[in-house]
Structure formats: C-alpha cells, structure tokens
Protein backbone atom coordinates (compact mmCIF):
# COMPACT_ATOMS: atom_id res chain seq x y z
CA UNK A 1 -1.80 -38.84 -17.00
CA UNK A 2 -1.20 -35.92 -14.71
CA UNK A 3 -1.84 -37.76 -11.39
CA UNK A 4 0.79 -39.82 -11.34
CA UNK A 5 3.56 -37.64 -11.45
CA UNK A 6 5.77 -35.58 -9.01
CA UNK A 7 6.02 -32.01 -10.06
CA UNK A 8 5.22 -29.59 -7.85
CA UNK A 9 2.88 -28.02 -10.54
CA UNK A 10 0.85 -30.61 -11.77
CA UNK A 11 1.19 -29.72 -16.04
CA UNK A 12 1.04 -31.31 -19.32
CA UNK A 13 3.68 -30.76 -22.11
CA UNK A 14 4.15 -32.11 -25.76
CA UNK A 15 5.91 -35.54 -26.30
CA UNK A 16 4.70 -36.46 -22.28
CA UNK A 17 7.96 -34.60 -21.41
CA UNK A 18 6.76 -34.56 -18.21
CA UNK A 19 6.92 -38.25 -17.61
CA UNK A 20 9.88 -39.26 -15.95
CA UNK A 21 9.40 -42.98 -17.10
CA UNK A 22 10.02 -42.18 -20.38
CA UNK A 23 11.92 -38.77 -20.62
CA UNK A 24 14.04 -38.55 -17.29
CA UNK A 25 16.04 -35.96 -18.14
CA UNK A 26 13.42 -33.51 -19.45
CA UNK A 27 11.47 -34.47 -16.54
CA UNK A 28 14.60 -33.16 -13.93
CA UNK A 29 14.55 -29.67 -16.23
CA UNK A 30 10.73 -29.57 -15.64
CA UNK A 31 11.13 -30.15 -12.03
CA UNK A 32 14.39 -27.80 -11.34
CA UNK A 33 12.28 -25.20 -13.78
CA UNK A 34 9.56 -24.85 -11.88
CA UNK A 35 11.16 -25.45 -8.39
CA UNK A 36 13.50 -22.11 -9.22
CA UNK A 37 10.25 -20.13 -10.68
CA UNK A 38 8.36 -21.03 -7.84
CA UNK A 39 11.03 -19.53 -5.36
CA UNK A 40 11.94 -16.53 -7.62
CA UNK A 41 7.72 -15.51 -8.01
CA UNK A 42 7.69 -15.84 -4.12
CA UNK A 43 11.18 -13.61 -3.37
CA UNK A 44 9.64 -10.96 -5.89
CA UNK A 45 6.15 -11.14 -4.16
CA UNK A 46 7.84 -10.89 -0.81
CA UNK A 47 9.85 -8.41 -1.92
CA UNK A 48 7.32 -6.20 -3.57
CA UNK A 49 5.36 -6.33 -0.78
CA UNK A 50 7.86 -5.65 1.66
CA UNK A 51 8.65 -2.66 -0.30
CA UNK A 52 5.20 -1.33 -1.04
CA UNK A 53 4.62 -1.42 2.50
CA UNK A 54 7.24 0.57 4.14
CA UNK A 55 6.31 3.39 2.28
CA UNK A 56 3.29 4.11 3.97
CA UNK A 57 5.07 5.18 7.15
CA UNK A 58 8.39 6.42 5.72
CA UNK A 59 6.10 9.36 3.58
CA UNK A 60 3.62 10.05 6.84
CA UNK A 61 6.65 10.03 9.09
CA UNK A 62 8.33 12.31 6.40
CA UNK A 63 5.30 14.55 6.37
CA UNK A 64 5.82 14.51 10.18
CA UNK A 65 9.19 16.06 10.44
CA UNK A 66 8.40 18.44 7.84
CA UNK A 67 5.44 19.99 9.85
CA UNK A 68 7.44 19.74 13.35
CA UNK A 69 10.25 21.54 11.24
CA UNK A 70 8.07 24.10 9.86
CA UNK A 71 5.79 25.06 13.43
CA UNK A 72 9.98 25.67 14.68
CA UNK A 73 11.86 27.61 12.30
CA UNK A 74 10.28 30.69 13.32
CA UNK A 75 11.62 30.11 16.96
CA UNK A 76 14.73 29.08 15.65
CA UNK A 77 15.97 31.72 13.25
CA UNK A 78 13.60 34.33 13.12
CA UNK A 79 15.88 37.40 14.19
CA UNK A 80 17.85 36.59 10.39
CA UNK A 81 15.32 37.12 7.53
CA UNK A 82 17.86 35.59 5.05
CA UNK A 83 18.82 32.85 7.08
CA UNK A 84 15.12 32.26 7.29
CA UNK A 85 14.71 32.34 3.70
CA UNK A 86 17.32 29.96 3.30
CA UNK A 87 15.81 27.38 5.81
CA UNK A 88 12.10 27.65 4.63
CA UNK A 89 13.22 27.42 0.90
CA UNK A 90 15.31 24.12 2.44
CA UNK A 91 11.94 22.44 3.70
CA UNK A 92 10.17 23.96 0.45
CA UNK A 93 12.58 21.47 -1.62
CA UNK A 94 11.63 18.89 1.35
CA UNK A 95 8.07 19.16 0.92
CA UNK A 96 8.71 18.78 -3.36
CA UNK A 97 10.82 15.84 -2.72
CA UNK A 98 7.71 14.30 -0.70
CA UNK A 99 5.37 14.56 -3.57
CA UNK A 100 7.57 13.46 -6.34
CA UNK A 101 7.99 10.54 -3.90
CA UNK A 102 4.29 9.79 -3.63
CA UNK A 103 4.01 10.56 -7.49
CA UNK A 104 6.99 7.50 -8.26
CA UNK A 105 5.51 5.29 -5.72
CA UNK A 106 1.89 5.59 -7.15
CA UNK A 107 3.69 4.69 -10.65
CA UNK A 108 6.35 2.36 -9.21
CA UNK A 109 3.87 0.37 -7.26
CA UNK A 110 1.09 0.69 -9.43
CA UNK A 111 0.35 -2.89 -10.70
CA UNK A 112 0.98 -4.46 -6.99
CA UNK A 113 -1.34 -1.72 -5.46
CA UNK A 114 -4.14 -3.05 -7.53
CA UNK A 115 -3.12 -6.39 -7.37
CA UNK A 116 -3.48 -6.46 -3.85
CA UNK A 117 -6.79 -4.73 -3.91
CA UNK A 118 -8.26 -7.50 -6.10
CA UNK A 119 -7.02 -9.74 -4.08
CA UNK A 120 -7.67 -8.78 -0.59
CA UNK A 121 -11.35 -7.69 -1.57
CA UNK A 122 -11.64 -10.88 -3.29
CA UNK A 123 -9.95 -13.22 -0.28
CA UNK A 124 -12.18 -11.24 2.80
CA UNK A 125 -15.20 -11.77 0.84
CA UNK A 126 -14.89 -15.65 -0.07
CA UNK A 127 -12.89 -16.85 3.24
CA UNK A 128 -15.89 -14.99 4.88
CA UNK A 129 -18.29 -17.02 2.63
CA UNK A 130 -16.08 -20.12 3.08
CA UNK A 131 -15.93 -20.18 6.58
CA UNK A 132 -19.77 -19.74 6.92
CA UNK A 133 -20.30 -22.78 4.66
CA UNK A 134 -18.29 -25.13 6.10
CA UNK A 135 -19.64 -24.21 10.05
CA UNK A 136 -19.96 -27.57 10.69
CA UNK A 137 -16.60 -28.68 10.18
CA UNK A 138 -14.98 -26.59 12.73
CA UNK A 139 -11.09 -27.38 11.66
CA UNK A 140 -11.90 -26.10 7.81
CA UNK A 141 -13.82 -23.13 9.11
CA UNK A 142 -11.01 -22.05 11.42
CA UNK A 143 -8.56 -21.85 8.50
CA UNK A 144 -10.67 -19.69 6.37
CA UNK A 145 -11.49 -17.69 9.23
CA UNK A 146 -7.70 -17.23 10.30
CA UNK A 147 -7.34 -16.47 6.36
CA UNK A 148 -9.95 -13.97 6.73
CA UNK A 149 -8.05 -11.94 9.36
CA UNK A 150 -4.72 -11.89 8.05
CA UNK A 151 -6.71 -10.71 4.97
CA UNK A 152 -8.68 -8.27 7.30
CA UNK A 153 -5.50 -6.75 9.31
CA UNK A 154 -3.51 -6.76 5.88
CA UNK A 155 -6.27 -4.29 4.59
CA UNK A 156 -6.52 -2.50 7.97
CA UNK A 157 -2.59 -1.72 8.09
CA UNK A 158 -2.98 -0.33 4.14
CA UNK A 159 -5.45 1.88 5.37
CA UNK A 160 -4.66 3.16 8.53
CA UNK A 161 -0.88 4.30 7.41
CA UNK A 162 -2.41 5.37 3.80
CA UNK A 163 -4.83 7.38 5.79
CA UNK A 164 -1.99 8.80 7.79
CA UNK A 165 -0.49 10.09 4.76
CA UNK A 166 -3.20 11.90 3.46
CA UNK A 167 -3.80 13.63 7.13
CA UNK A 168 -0.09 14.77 7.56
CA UNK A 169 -0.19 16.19 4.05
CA UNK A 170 -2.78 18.49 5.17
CA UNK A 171 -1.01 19.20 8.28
CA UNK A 172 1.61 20.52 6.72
CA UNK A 173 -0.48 23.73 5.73
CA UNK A 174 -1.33 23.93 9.23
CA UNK A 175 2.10 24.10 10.07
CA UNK A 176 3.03 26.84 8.09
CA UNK A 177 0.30 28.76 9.11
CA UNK A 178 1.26 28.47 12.78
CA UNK A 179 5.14 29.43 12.00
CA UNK A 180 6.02 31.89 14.71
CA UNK A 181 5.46 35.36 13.79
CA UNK A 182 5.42 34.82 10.05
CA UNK A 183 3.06 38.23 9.95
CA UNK A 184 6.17 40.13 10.82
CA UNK A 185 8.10 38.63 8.31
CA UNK A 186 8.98 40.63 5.02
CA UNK A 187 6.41 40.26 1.82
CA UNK A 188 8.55 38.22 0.15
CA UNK A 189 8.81 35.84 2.94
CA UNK A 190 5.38 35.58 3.64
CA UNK A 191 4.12 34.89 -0.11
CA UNK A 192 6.74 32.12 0.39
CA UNK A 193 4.53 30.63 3.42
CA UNK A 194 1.56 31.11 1.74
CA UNK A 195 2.99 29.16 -1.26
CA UNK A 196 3.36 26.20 0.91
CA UNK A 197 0.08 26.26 1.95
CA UNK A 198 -1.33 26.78 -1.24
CA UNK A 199 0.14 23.70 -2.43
CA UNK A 200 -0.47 21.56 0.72
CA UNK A 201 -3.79 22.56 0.55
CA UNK A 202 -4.14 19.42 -2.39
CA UNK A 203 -3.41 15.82 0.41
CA UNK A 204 -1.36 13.39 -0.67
CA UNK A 205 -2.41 9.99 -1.56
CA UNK A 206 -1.61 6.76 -2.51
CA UNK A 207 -3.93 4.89 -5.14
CA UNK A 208 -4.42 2.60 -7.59
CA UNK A 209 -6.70 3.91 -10.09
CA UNK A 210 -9.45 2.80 -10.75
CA UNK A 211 -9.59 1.82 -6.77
CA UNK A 212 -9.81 4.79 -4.14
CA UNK A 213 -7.28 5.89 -2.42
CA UNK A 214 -5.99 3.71 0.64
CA UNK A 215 -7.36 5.68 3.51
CA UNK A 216 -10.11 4.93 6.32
CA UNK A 217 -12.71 6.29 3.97
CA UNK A 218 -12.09 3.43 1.23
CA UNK A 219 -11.78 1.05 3.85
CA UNK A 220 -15.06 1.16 4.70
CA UNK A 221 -16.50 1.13 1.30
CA UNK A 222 -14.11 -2.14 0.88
CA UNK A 223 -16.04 -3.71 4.18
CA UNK A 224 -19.26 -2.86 2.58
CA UNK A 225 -18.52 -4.04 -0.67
CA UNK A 226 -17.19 -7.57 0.72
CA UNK A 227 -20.49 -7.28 3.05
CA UNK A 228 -22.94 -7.25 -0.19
CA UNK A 229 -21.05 -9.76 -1.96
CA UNK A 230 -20.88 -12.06 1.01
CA UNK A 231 -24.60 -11.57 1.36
CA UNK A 232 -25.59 -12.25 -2.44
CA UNK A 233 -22.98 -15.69 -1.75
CA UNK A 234 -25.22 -17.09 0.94
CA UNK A 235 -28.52 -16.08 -0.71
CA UNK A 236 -27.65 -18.36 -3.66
CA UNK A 237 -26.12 -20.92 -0.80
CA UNK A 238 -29.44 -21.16 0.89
C-alpha cells in the first residue's frame, strides 16, 4: 500500500488520500505539501546552522579587539585622566555588550546547540560502528567513514572556536592588568580596571545545558564517550 506510490515521504493517510489512482488531486496537495516542507525544514536547518556557527568567531574575535584595545589605551591617552575615563568606560560597555551577547546566543541557540550535540555524538559513534561492520564491503564502509569525518571536523570546528572564546574571555583580565601605567592612574581610575578584571575573571562560554561547554576540554570527553559506546557496539557485534 505504501510501496507503490511516489511521494517523496513514503506515508499513509485516511480515505488512501495518498493514492493518486483514486484521489489525484489530494495526492498533488500531498506531494506539493511535503515537497515545500521538505525545502523549508532544510533552509531553516541551513540557516540555523549557518547562524549558530558564525558566532563562535565573531565573540572570540570580539574578545580580541577588546584586549588589543585595552593593553593600548594607556599608550594612547594616558597624559588626559578624563579622556581616559571616557575611553575605558567605552570598552567597559564593550566588554557588557560581549556577555549579553553570549547570554542571548546561549538562549537563542539553545535547542540547536543540543540538537547538534545529540546528533554529532550520536552520528561519530554509529558511522564509526557502521563502518567497522561493513569492512568487507569497501564502497559502504567508505561512506560511513567519510560520514564519520564530516561528523568528526563538524565537532572539531565547535570546539576549537568555542574554546577560543572561553580563552579570550580570560585574556581580557590580562589585558587590563597590563594597561600602561594604570598604577599611576587616579583611585578612581584604577578601581575601574580592577572592575574589569574582577568580572573577566568568570570566562565566557557557550553551552547547552545539560552538555558541557563547547571547548577542547568537552571535546575530549565527547571522543571518549563515542569511544566506550563504539566499544560496547562491537562487543555485542562479536
């Protein structure tokens, strides 16, 4: 009953609708229906992911100005106090924006983020598995092992840039620790500095709780993980 016909989902619905034999035209609204949800799920996947993405590097290259900004202001405008007040209290406001960024893109992103971390813990360990079990047909096990490393680099480019996050986010204290001669500076100036390091003192990171945070750190538990469950898959193979 389902075999026979040409959707590109194979489903069932009341009356037979699907059969184009004897209901043609619901048969063309089941076809153009699931044709236009198929391309619309893929634009928003594509979409989301694109999106997700490119926020690795936008916040760590953020985080990368602010600290090259920071280690030069003293150089810049240190023989005006106020005019130094006014630019550290401008890359004060830059650092805030940063986090409330990372805060809306943890909550923004939230559902993908852990989507993807099913899924790419799920897809390493079973291509892995896959490919093992079908050695000796060399054609299948090259697909699941080509599956395996786009799911492999697609984890290792989370990582790496999520990493990169949380390291400039500590750098940033380090920069305002090395702005030039900030002992000189007044009090009031200097319990501004110290502010920002107080509060960079906390990294930045990008989760999806219940999951880790995407750094190097979590990548490797990920590997291990996928590493045990591959191993329990060809204990009950053998």
């Amino acid at each position: 009953m389902v075999g026979l016909q040409n959707l590109p989902f194979n489903a069932v619905f009341p009356f037979r609708l699907h059969d184009p034999v004897q209901h043609p035209k619901a048969y063309v609204v089941i076809f153009v229906w699931q044709v236009v949800f198929l391309w619309y799920n893929m634009i928003s996947i594509v979409g989301f992911e694109l999106a997700s993405v490119h926020c690795f590097p936008q916040v760590a290259l953020n985080l990368k100005i602010l600290c090259i900004e920071l280690r030069h202001i003293g150089r810049i405008v240190s023989f005006d106090q106020n005019n130094f007040r006014n630019e550290l209290i401008r890359r004060i406001l830059f650092h805030q924006r940063i986090i409330s960024i990372v805060r809306d893109i943890n909550s923004v992103f939230y559902a993908p983020f852990l989507a993807q971390m099913i899924c790419l813990f799920l897809m390493i360990s079973l291509s892995t598995f896959e490919a093992l079990a079908a050695r000796r047909d060399p054609i299948a096990a090259f697909r699941f092992v080509f599956f395996m490393v786009l799911s492999f680099c697609h984890l290792s480019y989370w990582s790496v840039f999520g990493d990169m996050v949380n390291q400039q986010s500590k750098e940033v204290a380090i920069a305002a620790y090395d702005i030039y001669n900030w002992h000189e500076l007044s009090p009031k100036l200097q319990r501004d500095i110290m502010f920002i390091i107080q509060r960079a003192q906390k990294p930045l990171c990008i989760v999806a709780s219940p999951f880790p945070p995407f750094n190097l750190t979590s990548y490797m538990m990920v590997l291990k993980q996928c590493y045990s469950i591959l191993t329990l898959l060809l204990e009950a193979l053998d």
